[in-house]
PDB file of N, CA and C in Angstrom:
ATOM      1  N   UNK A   1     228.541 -57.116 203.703  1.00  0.00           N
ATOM      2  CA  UNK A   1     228.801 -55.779 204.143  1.00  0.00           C
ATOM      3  C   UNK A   1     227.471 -55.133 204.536  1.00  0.00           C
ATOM      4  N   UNK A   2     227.434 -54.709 205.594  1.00  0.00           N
ATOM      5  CA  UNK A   2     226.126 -53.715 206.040  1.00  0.00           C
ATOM      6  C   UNK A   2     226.011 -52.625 205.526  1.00  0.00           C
ATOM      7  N   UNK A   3     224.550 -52.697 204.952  1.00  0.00           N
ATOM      8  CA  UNK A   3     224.489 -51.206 204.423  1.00  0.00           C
ATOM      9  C   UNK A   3     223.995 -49.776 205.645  1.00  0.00           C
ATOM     10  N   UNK A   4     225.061 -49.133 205.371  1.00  0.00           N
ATOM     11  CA  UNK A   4     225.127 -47.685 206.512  1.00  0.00           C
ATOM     12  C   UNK A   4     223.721 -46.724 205.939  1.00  0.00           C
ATOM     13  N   UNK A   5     222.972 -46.353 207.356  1.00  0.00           N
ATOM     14  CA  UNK A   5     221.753 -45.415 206.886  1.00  0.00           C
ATOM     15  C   UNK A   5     222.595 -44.217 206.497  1.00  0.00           C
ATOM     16  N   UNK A   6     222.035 -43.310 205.133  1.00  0.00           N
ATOM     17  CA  UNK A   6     222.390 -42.192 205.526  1.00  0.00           C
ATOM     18  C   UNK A   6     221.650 -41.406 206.197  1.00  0.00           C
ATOM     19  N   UNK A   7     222.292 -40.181 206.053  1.00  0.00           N
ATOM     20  CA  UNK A   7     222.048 -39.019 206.833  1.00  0.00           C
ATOM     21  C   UNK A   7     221.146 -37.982 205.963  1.00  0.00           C
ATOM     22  N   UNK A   8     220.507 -38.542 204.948  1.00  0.00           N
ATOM     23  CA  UNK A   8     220.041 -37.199 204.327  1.00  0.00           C
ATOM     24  C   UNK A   8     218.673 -36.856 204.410  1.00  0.00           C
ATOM     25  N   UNK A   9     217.683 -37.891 205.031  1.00  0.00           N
ATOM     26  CA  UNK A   9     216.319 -37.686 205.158  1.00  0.00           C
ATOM     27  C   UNK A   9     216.205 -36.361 206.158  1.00  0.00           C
ATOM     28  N   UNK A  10     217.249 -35.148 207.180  1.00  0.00           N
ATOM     29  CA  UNK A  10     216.629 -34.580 207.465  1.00  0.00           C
ATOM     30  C   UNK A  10     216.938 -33.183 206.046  1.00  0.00           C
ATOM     31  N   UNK A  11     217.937 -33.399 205.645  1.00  0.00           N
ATOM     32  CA  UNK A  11     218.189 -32.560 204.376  1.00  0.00           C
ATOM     33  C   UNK A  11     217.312 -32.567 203.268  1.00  0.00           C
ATOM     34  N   UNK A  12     216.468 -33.998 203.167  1.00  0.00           N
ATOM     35  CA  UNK A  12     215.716 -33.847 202.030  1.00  0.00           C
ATOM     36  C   UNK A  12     214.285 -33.352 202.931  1.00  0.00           C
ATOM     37  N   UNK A  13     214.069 -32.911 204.116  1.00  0.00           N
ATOM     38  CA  UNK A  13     212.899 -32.306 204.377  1.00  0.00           C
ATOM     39  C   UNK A  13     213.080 -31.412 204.245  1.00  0.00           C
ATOM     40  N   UNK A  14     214.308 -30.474 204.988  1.00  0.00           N
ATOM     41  CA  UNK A  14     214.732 -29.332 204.795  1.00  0.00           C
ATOM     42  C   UNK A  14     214.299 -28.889 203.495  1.00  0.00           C
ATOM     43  N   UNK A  15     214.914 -29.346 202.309  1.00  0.00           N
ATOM     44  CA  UNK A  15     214.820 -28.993 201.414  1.00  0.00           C
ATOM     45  C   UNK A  15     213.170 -29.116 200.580  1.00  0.00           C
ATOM     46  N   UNK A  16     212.540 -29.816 201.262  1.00  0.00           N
ATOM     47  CA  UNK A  16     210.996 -30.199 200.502  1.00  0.00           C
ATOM     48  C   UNK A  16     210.219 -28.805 201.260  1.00  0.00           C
ATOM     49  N   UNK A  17     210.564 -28.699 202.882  1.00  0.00           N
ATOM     50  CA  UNK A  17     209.521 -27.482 202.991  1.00  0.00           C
ATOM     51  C   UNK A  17     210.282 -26.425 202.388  1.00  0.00           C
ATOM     52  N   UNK A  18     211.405 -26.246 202.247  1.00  0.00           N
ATOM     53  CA  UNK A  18     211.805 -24.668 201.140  1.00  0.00           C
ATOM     54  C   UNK A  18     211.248 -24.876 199.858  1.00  0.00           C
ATOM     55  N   UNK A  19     211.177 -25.768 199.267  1.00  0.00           N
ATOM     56  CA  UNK A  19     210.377 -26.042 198.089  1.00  0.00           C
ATOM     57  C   UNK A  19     208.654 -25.427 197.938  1.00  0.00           C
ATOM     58  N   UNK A  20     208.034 -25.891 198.902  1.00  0.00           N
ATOM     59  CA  UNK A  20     206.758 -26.057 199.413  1.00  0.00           C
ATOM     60  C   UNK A  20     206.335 -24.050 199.584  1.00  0.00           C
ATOM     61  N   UNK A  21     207.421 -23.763 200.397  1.00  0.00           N
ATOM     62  CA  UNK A  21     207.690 -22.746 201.097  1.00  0.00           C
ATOM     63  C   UNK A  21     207.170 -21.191 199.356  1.00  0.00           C
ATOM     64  N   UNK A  22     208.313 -22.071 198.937  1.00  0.00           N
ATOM     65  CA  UNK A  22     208.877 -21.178 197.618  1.00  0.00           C
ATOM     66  C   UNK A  22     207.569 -21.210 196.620  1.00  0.00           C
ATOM     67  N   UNK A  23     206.711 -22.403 196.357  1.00  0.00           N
ATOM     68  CA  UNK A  23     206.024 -22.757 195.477  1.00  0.00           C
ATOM     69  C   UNK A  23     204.746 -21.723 196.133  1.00  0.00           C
ATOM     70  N   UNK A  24     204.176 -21.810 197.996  1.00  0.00           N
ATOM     71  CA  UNK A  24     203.367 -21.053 197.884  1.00  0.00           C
ATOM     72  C   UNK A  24     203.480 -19.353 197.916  1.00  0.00           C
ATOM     73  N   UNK A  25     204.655 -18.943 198.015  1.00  0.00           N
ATOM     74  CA  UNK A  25     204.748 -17.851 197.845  1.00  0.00           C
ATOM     75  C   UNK A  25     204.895 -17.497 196.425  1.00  0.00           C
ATOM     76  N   UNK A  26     205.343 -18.187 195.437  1.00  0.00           N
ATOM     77  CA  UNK A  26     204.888 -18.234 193.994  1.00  0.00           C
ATOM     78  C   UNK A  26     203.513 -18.073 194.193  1.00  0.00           C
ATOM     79  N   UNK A  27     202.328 -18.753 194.472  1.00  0.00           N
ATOM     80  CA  UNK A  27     201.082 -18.477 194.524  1.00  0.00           C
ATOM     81  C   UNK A  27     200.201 -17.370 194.633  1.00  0.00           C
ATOM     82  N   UNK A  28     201.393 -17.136 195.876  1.00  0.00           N
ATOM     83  CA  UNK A  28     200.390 -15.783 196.714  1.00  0.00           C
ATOM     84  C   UNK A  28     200.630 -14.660 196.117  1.00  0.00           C
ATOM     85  N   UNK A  29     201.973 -14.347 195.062  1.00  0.00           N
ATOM     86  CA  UNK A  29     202.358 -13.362 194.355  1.00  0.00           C
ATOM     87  C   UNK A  29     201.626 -13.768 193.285  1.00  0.00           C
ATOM     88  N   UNK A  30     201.343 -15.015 192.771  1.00  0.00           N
ATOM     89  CA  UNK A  30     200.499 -14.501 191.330  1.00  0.00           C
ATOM     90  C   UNK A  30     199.015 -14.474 191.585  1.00  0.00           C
ATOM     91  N   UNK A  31     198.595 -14.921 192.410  1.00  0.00           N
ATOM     92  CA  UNK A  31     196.973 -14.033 193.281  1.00  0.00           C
ATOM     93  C   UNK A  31     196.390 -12.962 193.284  1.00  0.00           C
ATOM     94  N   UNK A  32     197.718 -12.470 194.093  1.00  0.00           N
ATOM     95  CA  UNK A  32     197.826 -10.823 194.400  1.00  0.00           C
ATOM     96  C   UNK A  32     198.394  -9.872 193.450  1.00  0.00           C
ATOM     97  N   UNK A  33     199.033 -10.449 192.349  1.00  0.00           N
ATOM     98  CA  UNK A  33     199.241  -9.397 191.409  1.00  0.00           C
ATOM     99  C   UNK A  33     197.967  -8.780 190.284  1.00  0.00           C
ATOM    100  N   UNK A  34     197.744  -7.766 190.580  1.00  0.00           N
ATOM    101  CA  UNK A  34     196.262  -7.873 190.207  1.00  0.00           C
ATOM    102  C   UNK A  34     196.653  -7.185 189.086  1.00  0.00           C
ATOM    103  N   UNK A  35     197.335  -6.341 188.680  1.00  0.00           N
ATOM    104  CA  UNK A  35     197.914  -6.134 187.344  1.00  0.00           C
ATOM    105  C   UNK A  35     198.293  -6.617 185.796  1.00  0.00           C
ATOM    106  N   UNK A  36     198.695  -7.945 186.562  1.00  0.00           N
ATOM    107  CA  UNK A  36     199.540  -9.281 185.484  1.00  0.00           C
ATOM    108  C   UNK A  36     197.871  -9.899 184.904  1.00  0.00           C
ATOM    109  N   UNK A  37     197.929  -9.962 183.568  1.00  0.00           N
ATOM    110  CA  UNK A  37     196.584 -10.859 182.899  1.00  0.00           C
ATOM    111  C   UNK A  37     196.858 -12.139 183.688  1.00  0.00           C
ATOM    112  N   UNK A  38     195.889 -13.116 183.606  1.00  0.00           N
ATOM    113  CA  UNK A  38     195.457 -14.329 183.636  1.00  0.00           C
ATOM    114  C   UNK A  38     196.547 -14.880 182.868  1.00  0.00           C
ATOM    115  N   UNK A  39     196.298 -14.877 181.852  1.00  0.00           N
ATOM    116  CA  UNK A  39     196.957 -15.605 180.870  1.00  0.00           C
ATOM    117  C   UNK A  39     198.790 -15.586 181.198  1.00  0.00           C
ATOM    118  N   UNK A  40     199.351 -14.380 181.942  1.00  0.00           N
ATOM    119  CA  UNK A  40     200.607 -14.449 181.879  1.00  0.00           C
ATOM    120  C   UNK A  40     201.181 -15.161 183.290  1.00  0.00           C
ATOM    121  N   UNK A  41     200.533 -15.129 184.227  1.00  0.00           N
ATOM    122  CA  UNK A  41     200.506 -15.837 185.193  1.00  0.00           C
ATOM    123  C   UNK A  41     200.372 -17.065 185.087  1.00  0.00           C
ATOM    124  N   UNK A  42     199.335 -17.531 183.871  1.00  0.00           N
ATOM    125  CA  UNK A  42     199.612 -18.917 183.994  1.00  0.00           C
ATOM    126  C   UNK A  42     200.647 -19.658 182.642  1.00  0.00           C
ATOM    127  N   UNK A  43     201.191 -18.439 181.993  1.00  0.00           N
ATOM    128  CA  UNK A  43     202.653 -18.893 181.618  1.00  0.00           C
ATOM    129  C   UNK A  43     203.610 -19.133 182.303  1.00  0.00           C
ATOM    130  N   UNK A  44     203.780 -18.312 183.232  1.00  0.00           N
ATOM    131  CA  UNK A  44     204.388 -18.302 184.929  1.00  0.00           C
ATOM    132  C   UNK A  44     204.725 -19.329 185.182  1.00  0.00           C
ATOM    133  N   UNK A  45     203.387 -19.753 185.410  1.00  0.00           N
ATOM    134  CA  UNK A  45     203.489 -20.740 186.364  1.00  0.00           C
ATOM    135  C   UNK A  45     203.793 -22.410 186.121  1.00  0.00           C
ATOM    136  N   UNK A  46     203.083 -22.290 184.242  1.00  0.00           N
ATOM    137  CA  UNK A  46     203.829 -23.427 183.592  1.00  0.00           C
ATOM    138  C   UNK A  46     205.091 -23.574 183.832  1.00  0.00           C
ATOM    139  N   UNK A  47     205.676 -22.260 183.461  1.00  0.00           N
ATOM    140  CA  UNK A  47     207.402 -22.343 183.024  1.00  0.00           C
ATOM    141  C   UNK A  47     207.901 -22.785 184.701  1.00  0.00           C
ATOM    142  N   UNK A  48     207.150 -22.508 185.648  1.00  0.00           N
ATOM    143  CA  UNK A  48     208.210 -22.929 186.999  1.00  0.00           C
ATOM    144  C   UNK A  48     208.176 -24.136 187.186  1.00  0.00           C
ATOM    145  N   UNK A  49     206.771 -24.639 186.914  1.00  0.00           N
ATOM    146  CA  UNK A  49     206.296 -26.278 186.932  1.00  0.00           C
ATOM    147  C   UNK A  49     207.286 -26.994 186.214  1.00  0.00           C
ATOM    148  N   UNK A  50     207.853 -26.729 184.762  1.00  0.00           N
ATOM    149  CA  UNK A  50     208.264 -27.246 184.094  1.00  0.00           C
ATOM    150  C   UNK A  50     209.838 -27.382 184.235  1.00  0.00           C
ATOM    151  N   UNK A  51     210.392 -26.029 184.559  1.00  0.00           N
ATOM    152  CA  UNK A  51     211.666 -26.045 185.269  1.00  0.00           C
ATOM    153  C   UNK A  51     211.851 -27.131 186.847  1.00  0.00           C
ATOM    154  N   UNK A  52     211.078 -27.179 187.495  1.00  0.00           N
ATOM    155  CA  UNK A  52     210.634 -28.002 188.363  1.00  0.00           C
ATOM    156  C   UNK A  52     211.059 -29.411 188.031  1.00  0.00           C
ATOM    157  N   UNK A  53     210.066 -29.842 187.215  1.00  0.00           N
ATOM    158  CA  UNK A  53     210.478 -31.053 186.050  1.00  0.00           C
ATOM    159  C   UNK A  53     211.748 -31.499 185.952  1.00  0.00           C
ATOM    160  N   UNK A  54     212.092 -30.229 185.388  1.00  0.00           N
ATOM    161  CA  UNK A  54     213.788 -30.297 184.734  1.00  0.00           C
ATOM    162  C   UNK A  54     214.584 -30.919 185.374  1.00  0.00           C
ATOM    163  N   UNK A  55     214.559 -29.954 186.713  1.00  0.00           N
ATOM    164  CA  UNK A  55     215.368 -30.204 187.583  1.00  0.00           C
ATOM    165  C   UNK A  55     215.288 -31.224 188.493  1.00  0.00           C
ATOM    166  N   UNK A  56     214.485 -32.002 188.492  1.00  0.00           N
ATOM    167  CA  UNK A  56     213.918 -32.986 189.083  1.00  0.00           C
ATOM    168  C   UNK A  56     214.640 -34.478 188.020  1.00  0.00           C
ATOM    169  N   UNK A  57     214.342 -34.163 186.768  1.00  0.00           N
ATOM    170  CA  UNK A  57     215.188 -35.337 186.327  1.00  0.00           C
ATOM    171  C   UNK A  57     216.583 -35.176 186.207  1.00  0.00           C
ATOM    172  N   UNK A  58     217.049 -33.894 185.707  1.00  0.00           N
ATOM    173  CA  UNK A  58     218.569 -33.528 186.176  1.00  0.00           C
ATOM    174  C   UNK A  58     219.212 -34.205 187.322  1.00  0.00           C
ATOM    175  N   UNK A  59     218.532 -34.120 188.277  1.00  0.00           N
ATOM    176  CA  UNK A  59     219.198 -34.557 189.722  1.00  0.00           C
ATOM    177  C   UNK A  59     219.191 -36.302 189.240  1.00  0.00           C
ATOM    178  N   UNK A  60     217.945 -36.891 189.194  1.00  0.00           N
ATOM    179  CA  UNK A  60     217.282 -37.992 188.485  1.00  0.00           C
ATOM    180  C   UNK A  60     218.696 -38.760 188.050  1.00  0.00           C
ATOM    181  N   UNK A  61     219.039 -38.134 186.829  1.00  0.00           N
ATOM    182  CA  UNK A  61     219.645 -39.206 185.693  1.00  0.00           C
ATOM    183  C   UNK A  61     221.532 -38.784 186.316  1.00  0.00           C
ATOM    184  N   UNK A  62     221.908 -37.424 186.865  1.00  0.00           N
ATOM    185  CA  UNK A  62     223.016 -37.615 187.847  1.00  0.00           C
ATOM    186  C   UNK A  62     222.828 -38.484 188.565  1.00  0.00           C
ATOM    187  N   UNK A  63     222.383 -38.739 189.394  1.00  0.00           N
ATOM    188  CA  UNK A  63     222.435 -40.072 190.434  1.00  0.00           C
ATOM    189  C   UNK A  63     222.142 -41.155 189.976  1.00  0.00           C
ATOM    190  N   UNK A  64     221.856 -41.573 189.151  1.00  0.00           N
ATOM    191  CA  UNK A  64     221.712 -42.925 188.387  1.00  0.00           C
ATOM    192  C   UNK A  64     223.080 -43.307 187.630  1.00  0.00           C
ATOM    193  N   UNK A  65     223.543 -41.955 186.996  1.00  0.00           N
ATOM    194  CA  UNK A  65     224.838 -42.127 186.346  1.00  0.00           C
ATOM    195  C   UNK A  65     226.070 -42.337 187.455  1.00  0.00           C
ATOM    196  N   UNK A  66     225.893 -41.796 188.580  1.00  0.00           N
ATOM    197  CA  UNK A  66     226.832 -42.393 189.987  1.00  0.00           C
ATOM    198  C   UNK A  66     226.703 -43.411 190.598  1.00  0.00           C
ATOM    199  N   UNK A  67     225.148 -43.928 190.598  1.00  0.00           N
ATOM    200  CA  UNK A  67     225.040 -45.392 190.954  1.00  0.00           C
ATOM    201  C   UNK A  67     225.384 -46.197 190.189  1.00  0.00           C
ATOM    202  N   UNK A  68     225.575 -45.927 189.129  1.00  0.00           N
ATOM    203  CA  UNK A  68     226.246 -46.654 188.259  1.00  0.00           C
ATOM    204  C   UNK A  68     228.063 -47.009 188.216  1.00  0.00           C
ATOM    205  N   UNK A  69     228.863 -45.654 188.293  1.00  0.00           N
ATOM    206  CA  UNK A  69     229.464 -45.658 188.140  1.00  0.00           C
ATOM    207  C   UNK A  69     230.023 -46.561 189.410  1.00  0.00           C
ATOM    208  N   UNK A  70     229.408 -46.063 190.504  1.00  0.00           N
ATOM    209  CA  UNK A  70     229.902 -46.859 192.091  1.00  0.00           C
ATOM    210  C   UNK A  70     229.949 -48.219 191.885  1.00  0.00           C
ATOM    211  N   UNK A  71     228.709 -49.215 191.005  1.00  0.00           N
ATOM    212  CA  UNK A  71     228.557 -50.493 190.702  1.00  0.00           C
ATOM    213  C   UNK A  71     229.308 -51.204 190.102  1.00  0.00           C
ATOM    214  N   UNK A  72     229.936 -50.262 188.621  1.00  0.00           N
ATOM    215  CA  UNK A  72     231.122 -50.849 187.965  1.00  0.00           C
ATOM    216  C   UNK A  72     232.652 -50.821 188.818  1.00  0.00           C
ATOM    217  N   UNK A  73     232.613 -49.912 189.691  1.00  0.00           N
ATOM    218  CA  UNK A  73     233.979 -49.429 190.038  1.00  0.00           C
ATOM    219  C   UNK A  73     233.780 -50.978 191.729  1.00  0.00           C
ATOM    220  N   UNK A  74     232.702 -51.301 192.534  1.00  0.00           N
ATOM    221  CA  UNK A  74     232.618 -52.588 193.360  1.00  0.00           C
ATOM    222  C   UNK A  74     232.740 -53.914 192.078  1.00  0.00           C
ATOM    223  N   UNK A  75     232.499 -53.709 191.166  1.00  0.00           N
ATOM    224  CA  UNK A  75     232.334 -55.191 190.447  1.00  0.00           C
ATOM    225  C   UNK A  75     234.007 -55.160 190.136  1.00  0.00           C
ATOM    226  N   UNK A  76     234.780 -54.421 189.556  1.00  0.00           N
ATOM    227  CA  UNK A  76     236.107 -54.627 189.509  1.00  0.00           C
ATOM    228  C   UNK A  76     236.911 -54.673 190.574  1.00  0.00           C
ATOM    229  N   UNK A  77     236.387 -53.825 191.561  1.00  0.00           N
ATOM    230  CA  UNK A  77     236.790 -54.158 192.913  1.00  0.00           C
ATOM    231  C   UNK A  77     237.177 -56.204 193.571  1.00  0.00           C
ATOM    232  N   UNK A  78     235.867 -56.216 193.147  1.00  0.00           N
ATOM    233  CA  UNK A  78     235.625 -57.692 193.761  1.00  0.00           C
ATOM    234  C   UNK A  78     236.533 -58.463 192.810  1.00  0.00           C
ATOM    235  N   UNK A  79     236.314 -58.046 191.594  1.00  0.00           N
ATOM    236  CA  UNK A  79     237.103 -59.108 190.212  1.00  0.00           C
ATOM    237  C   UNK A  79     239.029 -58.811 191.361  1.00  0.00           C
ATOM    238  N   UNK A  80     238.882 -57.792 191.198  1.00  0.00           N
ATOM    239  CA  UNK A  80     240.492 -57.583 191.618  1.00  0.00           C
ATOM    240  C   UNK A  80     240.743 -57.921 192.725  1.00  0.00           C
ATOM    241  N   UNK A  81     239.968 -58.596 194.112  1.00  0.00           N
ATOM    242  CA  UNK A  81     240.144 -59.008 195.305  1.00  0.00           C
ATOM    243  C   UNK A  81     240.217 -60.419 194.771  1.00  0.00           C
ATOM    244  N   UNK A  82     239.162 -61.215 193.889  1.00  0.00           N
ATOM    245  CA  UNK A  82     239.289 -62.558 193.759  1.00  0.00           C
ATOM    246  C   UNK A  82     240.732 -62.895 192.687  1.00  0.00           C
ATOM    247  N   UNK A  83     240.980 -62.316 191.909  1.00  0.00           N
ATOM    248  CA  UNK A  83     242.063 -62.125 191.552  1.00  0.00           C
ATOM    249  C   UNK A  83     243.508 -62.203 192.243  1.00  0.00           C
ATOM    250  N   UNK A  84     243.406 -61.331 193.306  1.00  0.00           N
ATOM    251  CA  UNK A  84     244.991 -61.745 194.331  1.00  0.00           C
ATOM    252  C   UNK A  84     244.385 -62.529 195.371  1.00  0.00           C
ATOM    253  N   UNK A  85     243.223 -63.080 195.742  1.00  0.00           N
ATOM    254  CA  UNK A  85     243.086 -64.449 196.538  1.00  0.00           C
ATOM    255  C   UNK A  85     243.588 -65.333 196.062  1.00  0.00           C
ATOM    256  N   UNK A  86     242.968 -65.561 194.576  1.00  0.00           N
ATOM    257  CA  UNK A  86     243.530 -67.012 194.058  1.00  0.00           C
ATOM    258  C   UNK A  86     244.634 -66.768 193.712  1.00  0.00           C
ATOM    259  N   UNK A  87     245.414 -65.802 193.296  1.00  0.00           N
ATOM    260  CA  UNK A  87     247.195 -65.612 192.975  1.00  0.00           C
ATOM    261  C   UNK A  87     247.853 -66.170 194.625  1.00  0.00           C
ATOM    262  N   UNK A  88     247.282 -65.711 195.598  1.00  0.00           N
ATOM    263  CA  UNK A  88     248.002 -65.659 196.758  1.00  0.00           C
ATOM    264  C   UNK A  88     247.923 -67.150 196.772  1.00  0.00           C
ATOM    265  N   UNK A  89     246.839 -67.588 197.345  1.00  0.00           N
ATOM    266  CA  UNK A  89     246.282 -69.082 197.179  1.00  0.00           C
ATOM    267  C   UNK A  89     246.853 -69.950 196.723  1.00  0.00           C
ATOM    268  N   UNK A  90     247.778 -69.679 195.200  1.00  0.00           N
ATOM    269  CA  UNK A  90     248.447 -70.586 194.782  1.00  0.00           C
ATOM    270  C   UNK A  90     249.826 -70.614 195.025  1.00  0.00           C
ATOM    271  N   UNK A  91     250.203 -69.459 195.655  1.00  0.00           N
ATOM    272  CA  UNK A  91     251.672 -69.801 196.136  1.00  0.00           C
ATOM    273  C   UNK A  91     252.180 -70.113 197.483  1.00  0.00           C
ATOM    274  N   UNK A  92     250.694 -70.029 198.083  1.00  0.00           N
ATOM    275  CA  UNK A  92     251.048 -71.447 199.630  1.00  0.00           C
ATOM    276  C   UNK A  92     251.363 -72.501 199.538  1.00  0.00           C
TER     277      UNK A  92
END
């Protein structure tokens, strides 16, 4: 079976410069906030990094748990195709 390209490399750019986009305007607001200490800005900026993280293996271990599931659900597939070959097979 040929494997079909998908379609998502222009969605995952899309989505990397809104990322990019978002992260430096995070920047430029904690730069320019001349109000906010040092110190709370760079709690800030941990906590987005880290949510970042999060969400990064979130997505991560969902799609691993679907590649998975897709793998078991083709392996019974195939068990259940070789299954009514050789049933068929034997009553020619």
């Amino acid at each position: 079976m040929a494997r079909m390209k998908s379609d998502n490399s222009l969605i995952m750019i899309v989505n990397g410069a809104g990322v990019a986009v978002a992260y430096g305007m995070l920047g430029i607001s904690l730069w320019l906030s001349t109000e906010v200490p040092l110190s709370t800005k760079g709690f800030w900026a941990m906590s987005v990094m880290m949510l970042t993280l999060a969400l990064v293996n979130f997505v991560k271990y969902r799609f691993d748990e679907k590649m998975s599931e897709d793998r078991v659900q083709r392996i019974e597939d195939a068990k259940n195709e070789k299954l009514l070959s050789d049933y068929v097979g034997e009553s020619i």
